[in-house]
Protein backbone atom coordinates (compact mmCIF):
# COMPACT_ATOMS: atom_id res chain seq x y z
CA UNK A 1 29.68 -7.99 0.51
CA UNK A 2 26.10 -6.85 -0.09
CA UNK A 3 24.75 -9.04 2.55
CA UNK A 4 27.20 -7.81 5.00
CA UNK A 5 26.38 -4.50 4.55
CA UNK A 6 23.08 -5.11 4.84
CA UNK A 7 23.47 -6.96 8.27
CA UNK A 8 25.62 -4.07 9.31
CA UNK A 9 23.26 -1.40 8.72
CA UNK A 10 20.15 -3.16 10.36
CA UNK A 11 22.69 -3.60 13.37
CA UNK A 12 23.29 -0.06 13.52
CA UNK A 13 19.58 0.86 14.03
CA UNK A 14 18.76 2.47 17.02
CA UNK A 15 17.62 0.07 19.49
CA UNK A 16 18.87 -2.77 17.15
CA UNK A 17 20.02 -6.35 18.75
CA UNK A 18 23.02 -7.35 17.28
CA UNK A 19 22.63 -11.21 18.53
CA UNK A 20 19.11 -11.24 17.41
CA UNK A 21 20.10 -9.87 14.04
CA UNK A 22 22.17 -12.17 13.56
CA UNK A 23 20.43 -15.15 14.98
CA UNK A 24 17.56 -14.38 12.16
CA UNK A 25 20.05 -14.31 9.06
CA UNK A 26 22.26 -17.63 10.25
CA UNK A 27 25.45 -16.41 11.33
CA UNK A 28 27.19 -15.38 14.63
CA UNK A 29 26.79 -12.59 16.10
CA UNK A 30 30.58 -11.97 16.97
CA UNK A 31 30.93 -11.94 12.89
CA UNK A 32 27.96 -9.38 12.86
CA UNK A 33 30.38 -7.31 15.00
CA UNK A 34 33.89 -7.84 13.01
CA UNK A 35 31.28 -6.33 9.65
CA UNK A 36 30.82 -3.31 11.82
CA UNK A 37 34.22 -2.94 12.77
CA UNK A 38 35.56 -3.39 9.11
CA UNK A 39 32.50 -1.10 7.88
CA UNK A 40 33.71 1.10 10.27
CA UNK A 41 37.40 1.58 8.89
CA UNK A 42 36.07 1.64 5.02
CA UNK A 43 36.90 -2.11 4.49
CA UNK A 44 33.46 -3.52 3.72
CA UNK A 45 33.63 -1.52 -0.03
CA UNK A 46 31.42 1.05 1.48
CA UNK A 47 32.93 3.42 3.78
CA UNK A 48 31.38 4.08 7.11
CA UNK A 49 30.35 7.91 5.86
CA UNK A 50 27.19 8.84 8.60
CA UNK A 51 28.09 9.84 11.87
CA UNK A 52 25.37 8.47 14.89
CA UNK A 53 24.56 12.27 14.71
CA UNK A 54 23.37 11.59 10.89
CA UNK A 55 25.58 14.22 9.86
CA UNK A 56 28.88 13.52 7.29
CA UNK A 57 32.19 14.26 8.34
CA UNK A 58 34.05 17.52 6.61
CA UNK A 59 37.40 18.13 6.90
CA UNK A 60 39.24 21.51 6.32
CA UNK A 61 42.76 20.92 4.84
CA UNK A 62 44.86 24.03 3.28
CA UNK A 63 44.50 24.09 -0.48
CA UNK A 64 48.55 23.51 -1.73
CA UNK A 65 49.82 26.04 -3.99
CA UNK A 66 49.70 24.83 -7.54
CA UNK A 67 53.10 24.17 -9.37
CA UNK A 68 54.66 27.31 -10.73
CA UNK A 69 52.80 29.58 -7.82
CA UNK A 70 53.71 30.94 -4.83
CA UNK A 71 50.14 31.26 -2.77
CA UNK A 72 46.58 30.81 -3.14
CA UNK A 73 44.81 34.09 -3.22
CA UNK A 74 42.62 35.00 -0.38
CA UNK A 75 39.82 34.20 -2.51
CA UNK A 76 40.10 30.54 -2.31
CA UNK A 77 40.73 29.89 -6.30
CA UNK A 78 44.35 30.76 -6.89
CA UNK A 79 43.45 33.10 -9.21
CA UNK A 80 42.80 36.13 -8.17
CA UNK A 81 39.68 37.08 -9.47
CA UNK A 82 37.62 37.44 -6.00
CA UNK A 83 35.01 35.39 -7.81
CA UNK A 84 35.08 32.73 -4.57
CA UNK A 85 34.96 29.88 -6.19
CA UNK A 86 37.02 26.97 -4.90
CA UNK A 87 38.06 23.02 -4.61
CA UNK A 88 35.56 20.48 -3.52
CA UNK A 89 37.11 16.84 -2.58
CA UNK A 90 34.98 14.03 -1.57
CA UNK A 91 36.66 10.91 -0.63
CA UNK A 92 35.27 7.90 -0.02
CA UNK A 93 37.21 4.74 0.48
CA UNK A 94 38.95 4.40 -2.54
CA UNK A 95 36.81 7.24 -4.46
CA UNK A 96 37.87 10.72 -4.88
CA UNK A 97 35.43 13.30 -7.04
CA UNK A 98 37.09 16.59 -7.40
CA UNK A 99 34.97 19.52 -7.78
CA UNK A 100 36.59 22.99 -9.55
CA UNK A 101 34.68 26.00 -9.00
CA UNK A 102 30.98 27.18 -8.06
CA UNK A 103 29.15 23.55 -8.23
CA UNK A 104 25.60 24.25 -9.09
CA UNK A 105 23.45 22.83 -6.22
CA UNK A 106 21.62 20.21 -8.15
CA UNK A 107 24.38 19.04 -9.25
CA UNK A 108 25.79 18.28 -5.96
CA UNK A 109 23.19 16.94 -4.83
CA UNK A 110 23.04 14.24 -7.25
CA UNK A 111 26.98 13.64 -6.53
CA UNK A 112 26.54 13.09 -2.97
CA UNK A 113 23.58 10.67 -3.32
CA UNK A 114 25.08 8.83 -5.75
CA UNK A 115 28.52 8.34 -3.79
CA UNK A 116 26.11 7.81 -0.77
CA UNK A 117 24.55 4.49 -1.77
């Protein structure tokens, strides 16, 4: 798996030849292109997380009430308090981190690089 990954990010270099790529490290180039295509969907153990743009996709989904409660507040907690604080979900692949309240920025920092590599 590592080695495909590795052919499939020096493919996706700017300006990168897939056929020469994959004439250097023995194998065909139409494989070369089925890696990309599973690293793509999330099937090569790493999900495809960067965008061309270098940027990480975010998705906005309504939080769902928890059991027992009607609404979320309008703060974003469900409880009230106006304190702001909030649910952060990273998925990737077959990892989920769930993040309650204010993360310190360090913190998440460290998070994202590690689930990055």
């Amino acid at each position: 798996m590592e080695f495909k990954r590795a052919l499939v990010a020096l493919s996706l270099d700017p300006g990168a030849s897939v056929a020469r790529i994959a004439r250097e490290h023995g194998v065909n180039a139409n494989q070369v292109f089925s890696w990309r295509r599973l690293y793509q969907q999330g099937r090569l153990g790493v999900p495809a997380l960067m965008r061309d743009d270098g940027l990480l996709p975010v998705v906005l989904a309504p939080m769902a009430p928890a059991p027992g409660k009607a609404s979320a507040s309008a703060d974003g907690d469900g409880t009230g308090t106006g304190t702001g604080t909030g649910t952060i979900v990273l998925e990737l692949g077959q990892v989920r981190v769930r993040i309650v309240g204010q993360p310190n920025a360090a913190v998440l920092a460290q998070v994202l690089d590690r689930m990055l590599r």
